[in-house]
C-alpha atoms as a PDB file:
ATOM      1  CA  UNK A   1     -24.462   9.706  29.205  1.00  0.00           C
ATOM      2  CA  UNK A   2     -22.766  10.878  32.535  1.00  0.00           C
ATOM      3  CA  UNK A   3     -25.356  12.902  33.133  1.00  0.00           C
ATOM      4  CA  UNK A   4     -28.596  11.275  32.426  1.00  0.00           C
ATOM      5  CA  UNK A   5     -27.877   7.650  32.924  1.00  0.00           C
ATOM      6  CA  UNK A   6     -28.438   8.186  37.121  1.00  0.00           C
ATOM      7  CA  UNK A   7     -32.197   9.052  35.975  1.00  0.00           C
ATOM      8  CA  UNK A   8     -32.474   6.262  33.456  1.00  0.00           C
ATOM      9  CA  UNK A   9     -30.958   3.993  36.351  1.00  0.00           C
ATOM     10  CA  UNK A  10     -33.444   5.111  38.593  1.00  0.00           C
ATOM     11  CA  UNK A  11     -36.445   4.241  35.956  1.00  0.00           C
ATOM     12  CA  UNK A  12     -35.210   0.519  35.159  1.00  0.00           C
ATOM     13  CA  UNK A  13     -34.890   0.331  39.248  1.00  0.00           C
ATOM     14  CA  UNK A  14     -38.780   1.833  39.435  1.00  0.00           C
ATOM     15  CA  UNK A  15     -39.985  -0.390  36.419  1.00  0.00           C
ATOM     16  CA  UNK A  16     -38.464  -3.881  38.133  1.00  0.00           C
ATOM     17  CA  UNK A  17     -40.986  -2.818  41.000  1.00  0.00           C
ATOM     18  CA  UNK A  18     -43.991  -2.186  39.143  1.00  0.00           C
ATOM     19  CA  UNK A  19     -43.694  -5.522  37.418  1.00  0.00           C
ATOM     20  CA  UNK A  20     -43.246  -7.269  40.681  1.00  0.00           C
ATOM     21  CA  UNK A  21     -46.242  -5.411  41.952  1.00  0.00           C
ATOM     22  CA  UNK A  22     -48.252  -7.061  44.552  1.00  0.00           C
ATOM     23  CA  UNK A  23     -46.153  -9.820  44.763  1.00  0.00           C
ATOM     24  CA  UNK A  24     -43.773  -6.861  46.536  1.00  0.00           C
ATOM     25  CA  UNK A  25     -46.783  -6.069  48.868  1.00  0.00           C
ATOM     26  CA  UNK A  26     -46.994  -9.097  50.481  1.00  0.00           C
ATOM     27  CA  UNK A  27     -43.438  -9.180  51.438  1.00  0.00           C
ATOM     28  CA  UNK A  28     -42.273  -8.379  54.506  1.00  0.00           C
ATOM     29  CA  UNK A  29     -38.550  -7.880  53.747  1.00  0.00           C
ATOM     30  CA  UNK A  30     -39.280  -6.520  50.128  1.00  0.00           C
ATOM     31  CA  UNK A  31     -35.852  -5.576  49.830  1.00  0.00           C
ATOM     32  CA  UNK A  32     -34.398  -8.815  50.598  1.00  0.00           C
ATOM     33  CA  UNK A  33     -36.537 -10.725  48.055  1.00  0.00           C
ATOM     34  CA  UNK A  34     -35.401 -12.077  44.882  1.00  0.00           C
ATOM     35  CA  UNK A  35     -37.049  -9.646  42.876  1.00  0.00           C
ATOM     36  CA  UNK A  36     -34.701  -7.185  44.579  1.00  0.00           C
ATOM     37  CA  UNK A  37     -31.673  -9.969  43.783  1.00  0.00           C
ATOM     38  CA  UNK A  38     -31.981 -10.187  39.814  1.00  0.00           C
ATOM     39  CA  UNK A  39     -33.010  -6.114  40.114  1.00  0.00           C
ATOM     40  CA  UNK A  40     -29.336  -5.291  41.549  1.00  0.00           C
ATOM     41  CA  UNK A  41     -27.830  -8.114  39.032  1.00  0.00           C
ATOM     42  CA  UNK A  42     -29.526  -6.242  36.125  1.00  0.00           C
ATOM     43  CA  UNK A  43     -28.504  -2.948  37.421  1.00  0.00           C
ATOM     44  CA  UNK A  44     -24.756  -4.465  38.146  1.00  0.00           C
ATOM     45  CA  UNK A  45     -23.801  -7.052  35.259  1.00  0.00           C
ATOM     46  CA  UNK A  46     -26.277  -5.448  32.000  1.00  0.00           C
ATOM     47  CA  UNK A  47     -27.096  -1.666  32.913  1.00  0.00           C
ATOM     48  CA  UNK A  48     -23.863  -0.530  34.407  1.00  0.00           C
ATOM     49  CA  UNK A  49     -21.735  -1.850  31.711  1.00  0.00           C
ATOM     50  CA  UNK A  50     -23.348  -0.468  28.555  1.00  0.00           C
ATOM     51  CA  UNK A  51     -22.581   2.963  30.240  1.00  0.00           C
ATOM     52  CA  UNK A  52     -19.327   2.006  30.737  1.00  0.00           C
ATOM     53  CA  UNK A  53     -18.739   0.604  26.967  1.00  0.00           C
ATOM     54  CA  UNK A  54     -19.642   4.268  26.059  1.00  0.00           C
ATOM     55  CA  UNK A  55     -17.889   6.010  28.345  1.00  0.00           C
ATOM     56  CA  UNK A  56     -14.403   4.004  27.219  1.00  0.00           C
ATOM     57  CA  UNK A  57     -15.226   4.263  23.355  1.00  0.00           C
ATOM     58  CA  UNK A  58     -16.725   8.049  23.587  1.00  0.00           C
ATOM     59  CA  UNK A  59     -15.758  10.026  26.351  1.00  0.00           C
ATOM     60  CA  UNK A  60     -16.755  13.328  25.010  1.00  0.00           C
ATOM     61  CA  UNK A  61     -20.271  12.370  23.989  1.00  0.00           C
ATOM     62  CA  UNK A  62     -20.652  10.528  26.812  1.00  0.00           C
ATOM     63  CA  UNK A  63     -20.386  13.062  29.403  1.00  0.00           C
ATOM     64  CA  UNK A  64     -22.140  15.846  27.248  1.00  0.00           C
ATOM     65  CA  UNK A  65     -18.901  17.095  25.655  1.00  0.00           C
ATOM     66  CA  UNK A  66     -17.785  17.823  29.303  1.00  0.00           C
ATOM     67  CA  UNK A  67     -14.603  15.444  28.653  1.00  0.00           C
ATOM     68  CA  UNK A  68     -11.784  15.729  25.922  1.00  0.00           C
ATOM     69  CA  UNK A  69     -11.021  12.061  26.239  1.00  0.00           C
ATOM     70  CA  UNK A  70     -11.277   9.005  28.905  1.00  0.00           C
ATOM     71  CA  UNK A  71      -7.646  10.034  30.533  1.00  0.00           C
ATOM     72  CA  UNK A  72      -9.091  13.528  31.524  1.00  0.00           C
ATOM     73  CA  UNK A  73     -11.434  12.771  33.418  1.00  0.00           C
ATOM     74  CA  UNK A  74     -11.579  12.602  37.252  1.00  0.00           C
ATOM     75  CA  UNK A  75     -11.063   9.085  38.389  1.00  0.00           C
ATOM     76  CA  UNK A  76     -13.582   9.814  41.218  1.00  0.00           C
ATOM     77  CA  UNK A  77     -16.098  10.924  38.497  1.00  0.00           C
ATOM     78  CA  UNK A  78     -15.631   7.603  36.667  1.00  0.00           C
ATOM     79  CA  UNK A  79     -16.275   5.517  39.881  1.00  0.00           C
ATOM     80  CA  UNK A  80     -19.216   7.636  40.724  1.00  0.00           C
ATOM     81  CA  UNK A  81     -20.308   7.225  37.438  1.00  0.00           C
ATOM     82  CA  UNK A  82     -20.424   3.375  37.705  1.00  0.00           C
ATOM     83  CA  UNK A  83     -21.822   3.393  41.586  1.00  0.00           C
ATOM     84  CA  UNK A  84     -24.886   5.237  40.788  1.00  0.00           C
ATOM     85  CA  UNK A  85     -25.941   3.082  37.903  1.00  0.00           C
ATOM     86  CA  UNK A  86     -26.354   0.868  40.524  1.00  0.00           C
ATOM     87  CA  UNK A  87     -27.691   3.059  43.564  1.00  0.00           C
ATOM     88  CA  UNK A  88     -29.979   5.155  41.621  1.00  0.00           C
ATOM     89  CA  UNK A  89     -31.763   1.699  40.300  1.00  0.00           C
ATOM     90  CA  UNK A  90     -32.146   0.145  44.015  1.00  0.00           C
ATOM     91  CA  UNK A  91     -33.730   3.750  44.995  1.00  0.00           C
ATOM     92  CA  UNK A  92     -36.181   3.733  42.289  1.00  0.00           C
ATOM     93  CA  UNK A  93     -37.173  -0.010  42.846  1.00  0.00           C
ATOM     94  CA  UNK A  94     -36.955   1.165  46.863  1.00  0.00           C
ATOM     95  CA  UNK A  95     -39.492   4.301  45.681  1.00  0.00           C
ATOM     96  CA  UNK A  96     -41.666   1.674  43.745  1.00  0.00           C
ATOM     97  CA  UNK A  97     -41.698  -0.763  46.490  1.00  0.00           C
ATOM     98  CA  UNK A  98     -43.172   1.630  48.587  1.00  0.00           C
ATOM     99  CA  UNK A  99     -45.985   2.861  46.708  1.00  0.00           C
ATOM    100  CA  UNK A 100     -46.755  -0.537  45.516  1.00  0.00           C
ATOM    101  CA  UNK A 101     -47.329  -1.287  49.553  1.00  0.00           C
ATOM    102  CA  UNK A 102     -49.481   0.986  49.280  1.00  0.00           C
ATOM    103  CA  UNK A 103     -51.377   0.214  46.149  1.00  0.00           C
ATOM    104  CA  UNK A 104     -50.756   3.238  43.853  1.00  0.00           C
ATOM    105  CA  UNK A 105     -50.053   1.675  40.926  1.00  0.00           C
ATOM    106  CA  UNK A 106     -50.667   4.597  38.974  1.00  0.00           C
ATOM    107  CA  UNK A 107     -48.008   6.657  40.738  1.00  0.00           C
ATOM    108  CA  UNK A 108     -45.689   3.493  40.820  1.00  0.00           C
ATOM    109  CA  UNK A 109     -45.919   4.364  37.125  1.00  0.00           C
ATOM    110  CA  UNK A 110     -45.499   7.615  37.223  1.00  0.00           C
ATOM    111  CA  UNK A 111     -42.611   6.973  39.183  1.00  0.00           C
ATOM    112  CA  UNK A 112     -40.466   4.839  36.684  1.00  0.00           C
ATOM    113  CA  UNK A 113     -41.450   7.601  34.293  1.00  0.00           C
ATOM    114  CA  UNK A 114     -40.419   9.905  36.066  1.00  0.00           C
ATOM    115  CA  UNK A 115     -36.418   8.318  35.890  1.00  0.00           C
ATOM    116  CA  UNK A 116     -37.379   8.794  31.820  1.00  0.00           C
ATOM    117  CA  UNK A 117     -38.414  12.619  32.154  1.00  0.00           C
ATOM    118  CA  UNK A 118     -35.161  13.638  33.987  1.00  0.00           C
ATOM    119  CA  UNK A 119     -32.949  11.461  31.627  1.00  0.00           C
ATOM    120  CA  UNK A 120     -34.753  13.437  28.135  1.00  0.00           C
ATOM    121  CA  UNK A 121     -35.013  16.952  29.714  1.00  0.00           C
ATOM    122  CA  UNK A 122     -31.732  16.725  30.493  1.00  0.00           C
ATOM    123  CA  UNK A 123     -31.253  15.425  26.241  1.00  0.00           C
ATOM    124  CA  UNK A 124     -32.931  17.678  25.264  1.00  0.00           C
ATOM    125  CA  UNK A 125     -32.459  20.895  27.491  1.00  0.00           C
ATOM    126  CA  UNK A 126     -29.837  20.420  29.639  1.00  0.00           C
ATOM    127  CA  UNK A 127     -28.026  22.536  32.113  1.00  0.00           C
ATOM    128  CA  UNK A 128     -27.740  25.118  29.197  1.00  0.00           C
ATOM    129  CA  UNK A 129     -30.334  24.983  27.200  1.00  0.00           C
ATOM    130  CA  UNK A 130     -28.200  22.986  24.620  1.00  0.00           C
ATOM    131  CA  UNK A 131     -28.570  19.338  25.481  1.00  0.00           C
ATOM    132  CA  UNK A 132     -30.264  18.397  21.986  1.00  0.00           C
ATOM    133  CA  UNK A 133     -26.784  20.289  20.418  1.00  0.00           C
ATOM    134  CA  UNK A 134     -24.234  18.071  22.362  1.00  0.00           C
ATOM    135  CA  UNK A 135     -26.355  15.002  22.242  1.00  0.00           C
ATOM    136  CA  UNK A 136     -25.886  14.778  18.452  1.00  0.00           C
ATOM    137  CA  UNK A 137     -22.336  16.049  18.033  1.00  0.00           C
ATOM    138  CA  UNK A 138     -19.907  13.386  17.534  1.00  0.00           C
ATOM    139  CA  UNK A 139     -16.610  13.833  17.066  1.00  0.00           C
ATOM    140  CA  UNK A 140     -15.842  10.246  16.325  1.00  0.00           C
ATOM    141  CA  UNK A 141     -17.581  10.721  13.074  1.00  0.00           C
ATOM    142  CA  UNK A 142     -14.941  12.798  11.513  1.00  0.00           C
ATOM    143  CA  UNK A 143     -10.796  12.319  12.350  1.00  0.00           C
ATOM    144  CA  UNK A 144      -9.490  15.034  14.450  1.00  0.00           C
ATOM    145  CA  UNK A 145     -12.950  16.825  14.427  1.00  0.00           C
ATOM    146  CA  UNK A 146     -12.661  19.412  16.989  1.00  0.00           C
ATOM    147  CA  UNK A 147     -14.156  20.114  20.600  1.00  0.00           C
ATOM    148  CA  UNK A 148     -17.653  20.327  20.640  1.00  0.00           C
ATOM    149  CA  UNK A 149     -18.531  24.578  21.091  1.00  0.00           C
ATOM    150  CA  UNK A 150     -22.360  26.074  21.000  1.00  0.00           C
ATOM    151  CA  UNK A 151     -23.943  25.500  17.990  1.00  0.00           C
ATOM    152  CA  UNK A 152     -21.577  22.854  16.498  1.00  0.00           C
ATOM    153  CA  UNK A 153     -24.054  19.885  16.682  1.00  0.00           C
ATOM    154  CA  UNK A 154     -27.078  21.263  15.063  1.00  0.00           C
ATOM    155  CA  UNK A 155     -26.865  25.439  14.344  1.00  0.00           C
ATOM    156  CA  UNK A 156     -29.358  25.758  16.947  1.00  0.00           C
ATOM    157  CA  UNK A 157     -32.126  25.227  13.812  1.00  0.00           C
ATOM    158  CA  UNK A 158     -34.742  22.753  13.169  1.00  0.00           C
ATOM    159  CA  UNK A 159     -33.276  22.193   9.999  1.00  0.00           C
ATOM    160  CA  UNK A 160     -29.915  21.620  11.139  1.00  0.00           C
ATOM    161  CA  UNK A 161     -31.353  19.499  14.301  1.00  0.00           C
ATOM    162  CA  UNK A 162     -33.232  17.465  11.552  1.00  0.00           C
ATOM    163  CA  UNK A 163     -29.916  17.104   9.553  1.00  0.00           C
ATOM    164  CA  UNK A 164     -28.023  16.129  12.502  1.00  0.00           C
ATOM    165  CA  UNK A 165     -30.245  13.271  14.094  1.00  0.00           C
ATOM    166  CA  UNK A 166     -30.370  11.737  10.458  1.00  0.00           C
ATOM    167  CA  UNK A 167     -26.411  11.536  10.034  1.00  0.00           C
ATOM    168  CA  UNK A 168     -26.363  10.559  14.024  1.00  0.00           C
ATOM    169  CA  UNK A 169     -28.103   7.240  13.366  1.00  0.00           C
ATOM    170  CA  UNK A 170     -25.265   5.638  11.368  1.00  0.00           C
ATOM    171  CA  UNK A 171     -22.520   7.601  13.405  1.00  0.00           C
ATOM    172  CA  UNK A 172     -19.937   5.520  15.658  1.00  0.00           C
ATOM    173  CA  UNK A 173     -22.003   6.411  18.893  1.00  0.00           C
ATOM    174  CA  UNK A 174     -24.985   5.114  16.934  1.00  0.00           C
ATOM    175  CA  UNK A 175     -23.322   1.786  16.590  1.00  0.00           C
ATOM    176  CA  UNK A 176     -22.159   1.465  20.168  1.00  0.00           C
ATOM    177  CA  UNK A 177     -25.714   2.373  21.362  1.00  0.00           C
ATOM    178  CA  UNK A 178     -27.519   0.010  19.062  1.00  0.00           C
ATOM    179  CA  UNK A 179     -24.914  -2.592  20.561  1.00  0.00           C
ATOM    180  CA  UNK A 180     -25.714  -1.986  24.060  1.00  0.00           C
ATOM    181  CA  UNK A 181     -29.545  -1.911  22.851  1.00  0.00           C
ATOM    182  CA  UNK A 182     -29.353  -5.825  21.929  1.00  0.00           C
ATOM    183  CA  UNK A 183     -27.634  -6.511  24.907  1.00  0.00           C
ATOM    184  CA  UNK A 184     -29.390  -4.741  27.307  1.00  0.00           C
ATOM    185  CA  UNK A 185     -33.213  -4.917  26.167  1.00  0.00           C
ATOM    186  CA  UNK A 186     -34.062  -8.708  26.290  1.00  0.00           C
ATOM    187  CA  UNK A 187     -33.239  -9.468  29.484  1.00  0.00           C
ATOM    188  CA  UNK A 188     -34.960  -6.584  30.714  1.00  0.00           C
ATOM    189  CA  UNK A 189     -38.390  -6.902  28.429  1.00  0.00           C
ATOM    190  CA  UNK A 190     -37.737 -10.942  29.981  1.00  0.00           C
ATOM    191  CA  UNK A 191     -38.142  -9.876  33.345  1.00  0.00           C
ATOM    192  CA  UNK A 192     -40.664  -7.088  33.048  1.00  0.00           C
ATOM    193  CA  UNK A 193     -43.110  -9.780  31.465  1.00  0.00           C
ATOM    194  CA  UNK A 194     -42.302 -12.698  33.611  1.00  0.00           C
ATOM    195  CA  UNK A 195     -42.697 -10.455  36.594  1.00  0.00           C
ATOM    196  CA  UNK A 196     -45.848  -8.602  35.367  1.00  0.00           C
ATOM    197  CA  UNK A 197     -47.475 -12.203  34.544  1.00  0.00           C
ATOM    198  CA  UNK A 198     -47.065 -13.614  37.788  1.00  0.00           C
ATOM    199  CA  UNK A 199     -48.464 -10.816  39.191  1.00  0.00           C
ATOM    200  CA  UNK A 200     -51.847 -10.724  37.192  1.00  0.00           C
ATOM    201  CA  UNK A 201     -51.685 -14.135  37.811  1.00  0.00           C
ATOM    202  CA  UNK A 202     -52.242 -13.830  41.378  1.00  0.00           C
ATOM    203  CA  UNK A 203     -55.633 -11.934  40.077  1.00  0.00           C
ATOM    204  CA  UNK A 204     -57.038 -14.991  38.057  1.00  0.00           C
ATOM    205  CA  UNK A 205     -55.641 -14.262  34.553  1.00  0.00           C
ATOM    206  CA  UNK A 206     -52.873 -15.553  32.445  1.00  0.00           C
ATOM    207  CA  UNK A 207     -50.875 -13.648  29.810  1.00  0.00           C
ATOM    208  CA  UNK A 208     -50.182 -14.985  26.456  1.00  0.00           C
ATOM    209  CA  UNK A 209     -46.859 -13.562  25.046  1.00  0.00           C
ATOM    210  CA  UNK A 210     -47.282 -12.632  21.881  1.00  0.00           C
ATOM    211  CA  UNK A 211     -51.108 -10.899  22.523  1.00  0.00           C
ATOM    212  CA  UNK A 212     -50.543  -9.632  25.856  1.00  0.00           C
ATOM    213  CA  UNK A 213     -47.147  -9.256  25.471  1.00  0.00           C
ATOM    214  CA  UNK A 214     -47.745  -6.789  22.599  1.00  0.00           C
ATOM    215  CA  UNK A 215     -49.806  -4.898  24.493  1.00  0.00           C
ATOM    216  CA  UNK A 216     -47.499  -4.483  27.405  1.00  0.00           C
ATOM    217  CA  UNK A 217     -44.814  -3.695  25.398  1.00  0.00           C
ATOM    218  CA  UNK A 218     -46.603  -0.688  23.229  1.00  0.00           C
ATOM    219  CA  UNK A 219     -47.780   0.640  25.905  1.00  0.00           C
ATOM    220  CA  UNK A 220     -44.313   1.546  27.872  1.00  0.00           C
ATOM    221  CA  UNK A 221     -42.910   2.743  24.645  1.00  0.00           C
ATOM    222  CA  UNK A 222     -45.651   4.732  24.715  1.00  0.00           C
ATOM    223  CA  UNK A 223     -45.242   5.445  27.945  1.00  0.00           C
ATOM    224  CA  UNK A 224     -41.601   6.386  27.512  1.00  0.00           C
ATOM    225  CA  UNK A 225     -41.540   8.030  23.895  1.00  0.00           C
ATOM    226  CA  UNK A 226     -44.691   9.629  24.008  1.00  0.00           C
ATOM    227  CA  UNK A 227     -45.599  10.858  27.257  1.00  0.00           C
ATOM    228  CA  UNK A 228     -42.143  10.991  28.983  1.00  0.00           C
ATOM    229  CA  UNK A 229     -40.187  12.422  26.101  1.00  0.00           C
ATOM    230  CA  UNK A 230     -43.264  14.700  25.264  1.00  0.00           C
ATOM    231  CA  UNK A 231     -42.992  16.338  28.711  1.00  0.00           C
ATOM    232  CA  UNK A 232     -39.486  16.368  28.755  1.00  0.00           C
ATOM    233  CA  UNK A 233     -39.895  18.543  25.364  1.00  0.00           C
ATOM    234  CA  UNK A 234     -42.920  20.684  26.645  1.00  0.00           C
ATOM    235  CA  UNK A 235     -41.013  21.452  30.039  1.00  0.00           C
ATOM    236  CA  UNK A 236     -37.758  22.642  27.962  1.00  0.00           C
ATOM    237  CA  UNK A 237     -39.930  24.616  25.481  1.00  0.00           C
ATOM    238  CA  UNK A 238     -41.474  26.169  28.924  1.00  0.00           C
ATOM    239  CA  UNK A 239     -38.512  26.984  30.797  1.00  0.00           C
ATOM    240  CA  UNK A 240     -36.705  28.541  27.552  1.00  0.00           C
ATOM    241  CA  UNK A 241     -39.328  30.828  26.758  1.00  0.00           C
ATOM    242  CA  UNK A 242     -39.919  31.653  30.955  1.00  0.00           C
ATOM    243  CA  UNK A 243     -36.133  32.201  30.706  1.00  0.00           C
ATOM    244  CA  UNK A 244     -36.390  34.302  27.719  1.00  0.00           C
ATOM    245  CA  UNK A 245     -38.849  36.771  29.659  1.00  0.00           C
ATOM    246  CA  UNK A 246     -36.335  36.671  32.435  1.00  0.00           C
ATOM    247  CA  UNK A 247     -33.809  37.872  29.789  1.00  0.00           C
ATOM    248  CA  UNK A 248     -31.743  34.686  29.949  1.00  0.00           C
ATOM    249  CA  UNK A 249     -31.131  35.211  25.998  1.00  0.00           C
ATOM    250  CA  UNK A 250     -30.138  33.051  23.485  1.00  0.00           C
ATOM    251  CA  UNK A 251     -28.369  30.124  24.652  1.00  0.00           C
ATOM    252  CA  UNK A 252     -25.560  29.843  21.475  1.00  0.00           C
ATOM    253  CA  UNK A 253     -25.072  33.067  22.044  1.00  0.00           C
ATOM    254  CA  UNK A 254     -24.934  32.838  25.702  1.00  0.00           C
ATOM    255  CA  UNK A 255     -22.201  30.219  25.475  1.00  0.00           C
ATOM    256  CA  UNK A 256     -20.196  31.738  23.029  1.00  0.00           C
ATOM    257  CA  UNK A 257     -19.885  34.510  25.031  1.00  0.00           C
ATOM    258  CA  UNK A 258     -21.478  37.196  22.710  1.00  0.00           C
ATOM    259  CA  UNK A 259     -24.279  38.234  25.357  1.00  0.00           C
ATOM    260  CA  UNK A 260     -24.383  38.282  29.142  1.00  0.00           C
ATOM    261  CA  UNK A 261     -24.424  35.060  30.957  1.00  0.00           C
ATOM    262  CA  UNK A 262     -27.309  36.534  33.040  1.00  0.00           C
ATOM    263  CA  UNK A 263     -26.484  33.331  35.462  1.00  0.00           C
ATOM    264  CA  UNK A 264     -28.726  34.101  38.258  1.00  0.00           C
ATOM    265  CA  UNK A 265     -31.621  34.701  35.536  1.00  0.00           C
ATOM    266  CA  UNK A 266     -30.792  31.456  33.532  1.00  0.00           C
ATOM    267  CA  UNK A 267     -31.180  29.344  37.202  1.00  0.00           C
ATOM    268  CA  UNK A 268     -34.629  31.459  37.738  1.00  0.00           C
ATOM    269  CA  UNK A 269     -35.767  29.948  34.330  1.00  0.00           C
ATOM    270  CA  UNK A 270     -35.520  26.263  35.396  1.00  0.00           C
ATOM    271  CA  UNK A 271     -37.328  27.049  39.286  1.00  0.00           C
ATOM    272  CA  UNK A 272     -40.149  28.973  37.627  1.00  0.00           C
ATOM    273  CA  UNK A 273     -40.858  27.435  34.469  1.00  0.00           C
ATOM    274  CA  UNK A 274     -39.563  23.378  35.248  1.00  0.00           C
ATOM    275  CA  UNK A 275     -42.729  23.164  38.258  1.00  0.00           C
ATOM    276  CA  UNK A 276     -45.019  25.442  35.961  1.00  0.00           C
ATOM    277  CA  UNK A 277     -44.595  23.335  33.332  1.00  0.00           C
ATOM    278  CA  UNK A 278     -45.236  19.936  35.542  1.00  0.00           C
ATOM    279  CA  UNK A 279     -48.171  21.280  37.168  1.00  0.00           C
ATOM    280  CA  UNK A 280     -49.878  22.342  33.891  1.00  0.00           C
ATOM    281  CA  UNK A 281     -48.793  18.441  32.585  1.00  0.00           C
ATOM    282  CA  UNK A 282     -50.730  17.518  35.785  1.00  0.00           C
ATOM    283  CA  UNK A 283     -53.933  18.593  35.087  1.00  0.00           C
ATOM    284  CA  UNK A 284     -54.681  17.799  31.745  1.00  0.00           C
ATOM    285  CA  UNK A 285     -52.936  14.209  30.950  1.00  0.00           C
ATOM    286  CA  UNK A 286     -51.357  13.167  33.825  1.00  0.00           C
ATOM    287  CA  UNK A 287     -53.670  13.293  36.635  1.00  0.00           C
ATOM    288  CA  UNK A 288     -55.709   9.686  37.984  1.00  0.00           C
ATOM    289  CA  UNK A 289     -58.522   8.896  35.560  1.00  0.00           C
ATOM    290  CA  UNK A 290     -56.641  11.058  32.728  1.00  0.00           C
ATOM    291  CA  UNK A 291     -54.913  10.332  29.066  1.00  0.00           C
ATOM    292  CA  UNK A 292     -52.188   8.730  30.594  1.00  0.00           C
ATOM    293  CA  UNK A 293     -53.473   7.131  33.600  1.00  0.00           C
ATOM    294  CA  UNK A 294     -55.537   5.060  30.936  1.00  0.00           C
ATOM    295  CA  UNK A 295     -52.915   4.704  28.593  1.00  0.00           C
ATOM    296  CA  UNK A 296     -51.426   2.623  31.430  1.00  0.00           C
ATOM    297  CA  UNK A 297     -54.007   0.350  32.087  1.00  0.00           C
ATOM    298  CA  UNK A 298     -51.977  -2.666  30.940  1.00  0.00           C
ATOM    299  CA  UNK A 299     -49.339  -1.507  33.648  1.00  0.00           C
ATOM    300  CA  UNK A 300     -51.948  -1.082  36.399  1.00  0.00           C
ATOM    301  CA  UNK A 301     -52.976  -3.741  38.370  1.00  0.00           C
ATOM    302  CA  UNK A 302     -55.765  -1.968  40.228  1.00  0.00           C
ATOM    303  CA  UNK A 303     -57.377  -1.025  36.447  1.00  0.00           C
ATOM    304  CA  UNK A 304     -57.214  -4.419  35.049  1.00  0.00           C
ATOM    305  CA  UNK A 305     -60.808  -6.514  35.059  1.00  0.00           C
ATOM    306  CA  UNK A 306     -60.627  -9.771  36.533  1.00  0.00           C
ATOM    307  CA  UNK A 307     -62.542 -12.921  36.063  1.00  0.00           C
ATOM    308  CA  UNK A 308     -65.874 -13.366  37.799  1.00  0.00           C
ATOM    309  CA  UNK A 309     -64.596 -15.838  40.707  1.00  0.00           C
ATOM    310  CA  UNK A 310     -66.090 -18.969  39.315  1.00  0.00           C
ATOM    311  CA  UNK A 311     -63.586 -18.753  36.546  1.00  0.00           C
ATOM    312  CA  UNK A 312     -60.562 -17.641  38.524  1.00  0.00           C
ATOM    313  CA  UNK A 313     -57.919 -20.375  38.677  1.00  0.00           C
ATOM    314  CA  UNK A 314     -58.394 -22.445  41.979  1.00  0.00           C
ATOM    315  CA  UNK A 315     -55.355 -23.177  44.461  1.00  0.00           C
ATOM    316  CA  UNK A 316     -54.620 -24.849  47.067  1.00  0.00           C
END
């Protein structure tokens, strides 16, 4: 989507640099490596065009039911749209490069995570509390099916949200995302573990695919659909109920236009309750030596146990 995809951009950028690791450090001209090279290739020839497939084929899901089709949008939005799925992923392998250099590895994590959190709050909250209701509203799956309005994805429910993700996995914008899926996951699993090896590597150890491999792999989906989409849930949950003491209302409501927008109130929910919910986050999984931080080990060169030094592989 529009709207998240700068975010998810910036989190393939962040997780290129953390599988680099060290091997960044040592650079000079990080920037100018070729780590940096097949980064921007990624970003440019696989990223940027799976957004643009589903921009093209569903321009109303793809920018959050903000479009009515491709032709009305802005043709500075669309070129924007394609620029920062490049920019965004330099600036989060620029972020990562920098606290690589200085060896946080555990806050190079948490910065390619990061990318994740803003891309699912955004899912699942949005600008109006009804991100979750637009993401699963397609109006490909039915001919003619109109505009998306408040409510028309799931009924606001849990029910109806359970209804709706079940019917969204074999909709049309189900198929095109699967689609980009197989083309855009390999390559970038490829260079996460190629990268990641030759970085432990340089510590003494080797990686076997299929064991280590494994383990790398669960852990960022882990990583990304447990802690980063857990977050991203816990922050909305805080913020709506924040804005509900502020007297933001209910959001269907709200957007049909049955209540006050209360707009000044509804902006007041996301300063207060987005950094209340973070910092609580903070200090009970995600600070050093926590949950997460060892959920990561895989992922964090300055956790993983080395070889005593008579059995670390000799060079030249």
């Amino acid at each position: 989507m529009v709207q998240v995809d700068v975010f998810w951009a910036y989190g393939f950028g962040a997780s290129l640099a953390l599988a680099a690791g060290p091997k960044l450090a040592t650079m000079k001209k990080p920037l100018e490596s070729r780590y940096m090279v097949w980064t921007v290739l990624f970003l440019a020839l696989i990223w940027s065009p799976t957004g643009m497939l589903l921009l093209l084929r569903h321009p109303s899901w793809e920018t959050m039911q903000a479009a009515e089709n491709f032709s009305s949008m802005n043709e500075f939005l669309v070129l924007a749209f394609g620029i920062t799925n490049v920019t965004q992923g330099i600036l989060g392998f620029w972020v990562g490069c920098k606290l690589i250099q200085n060896k946080q590895y555990y806050l190079a994590n948490l910065n390619w995570m990061l990318g994740y959190f803003g891309m699912f709050f955004i899912l699942v909250y949005g600008w109006d509390g009804l991100g979750y209701d637009r993401f699963f509203y397609d109006r490909d799956m039915l001919s003619g099916a109109p505009a998306w309005t408040p409510g028309a994805g799931t009924g606001a429910t849990i029910m109806g949200t359970a209804l709706a993700a079940w019917k969204f996995m074999t909709s049309s914008v189900a198929m095109t995302l699967y689609l980009d899926g197989l083309y855009l996951l390999p390559p970038f699993a490829a260079l996460m573990f190629i990268w990641h090896r030759d970085a432990v590597a340089e510590q003494g150890r080797k990686l076997a695919f299929w064991r280590d491999g494994t383990v790398l792999l669960a852990a960022y989906l882990v990583a990304v659909f447990v802690v980063s989409l857990g977050a991203a849930i816990f922050s909305a949950v805080v913020v709506n109920y924040v804005g509900a003491v502020l007297g933001v209302g209910e959001h269907v409501a709200r957007g049909l236009g049955t209540i006050p927008a209360t707009t000044s109130a509804h902006i007041a929910s996301y300063v207060v309750g987005l950094p209340l919910a973070l910092a609580v986050l903070w200090f009970t999984v995600l600070k050093p030596g926590g949950l997460v931080n060892r959920a990561l080990t895989p992922w964090c060169l300055d956790r993983i146990s080395t070889p005593s030094s008579s059995s670390r592989i000799k060079t030249n």
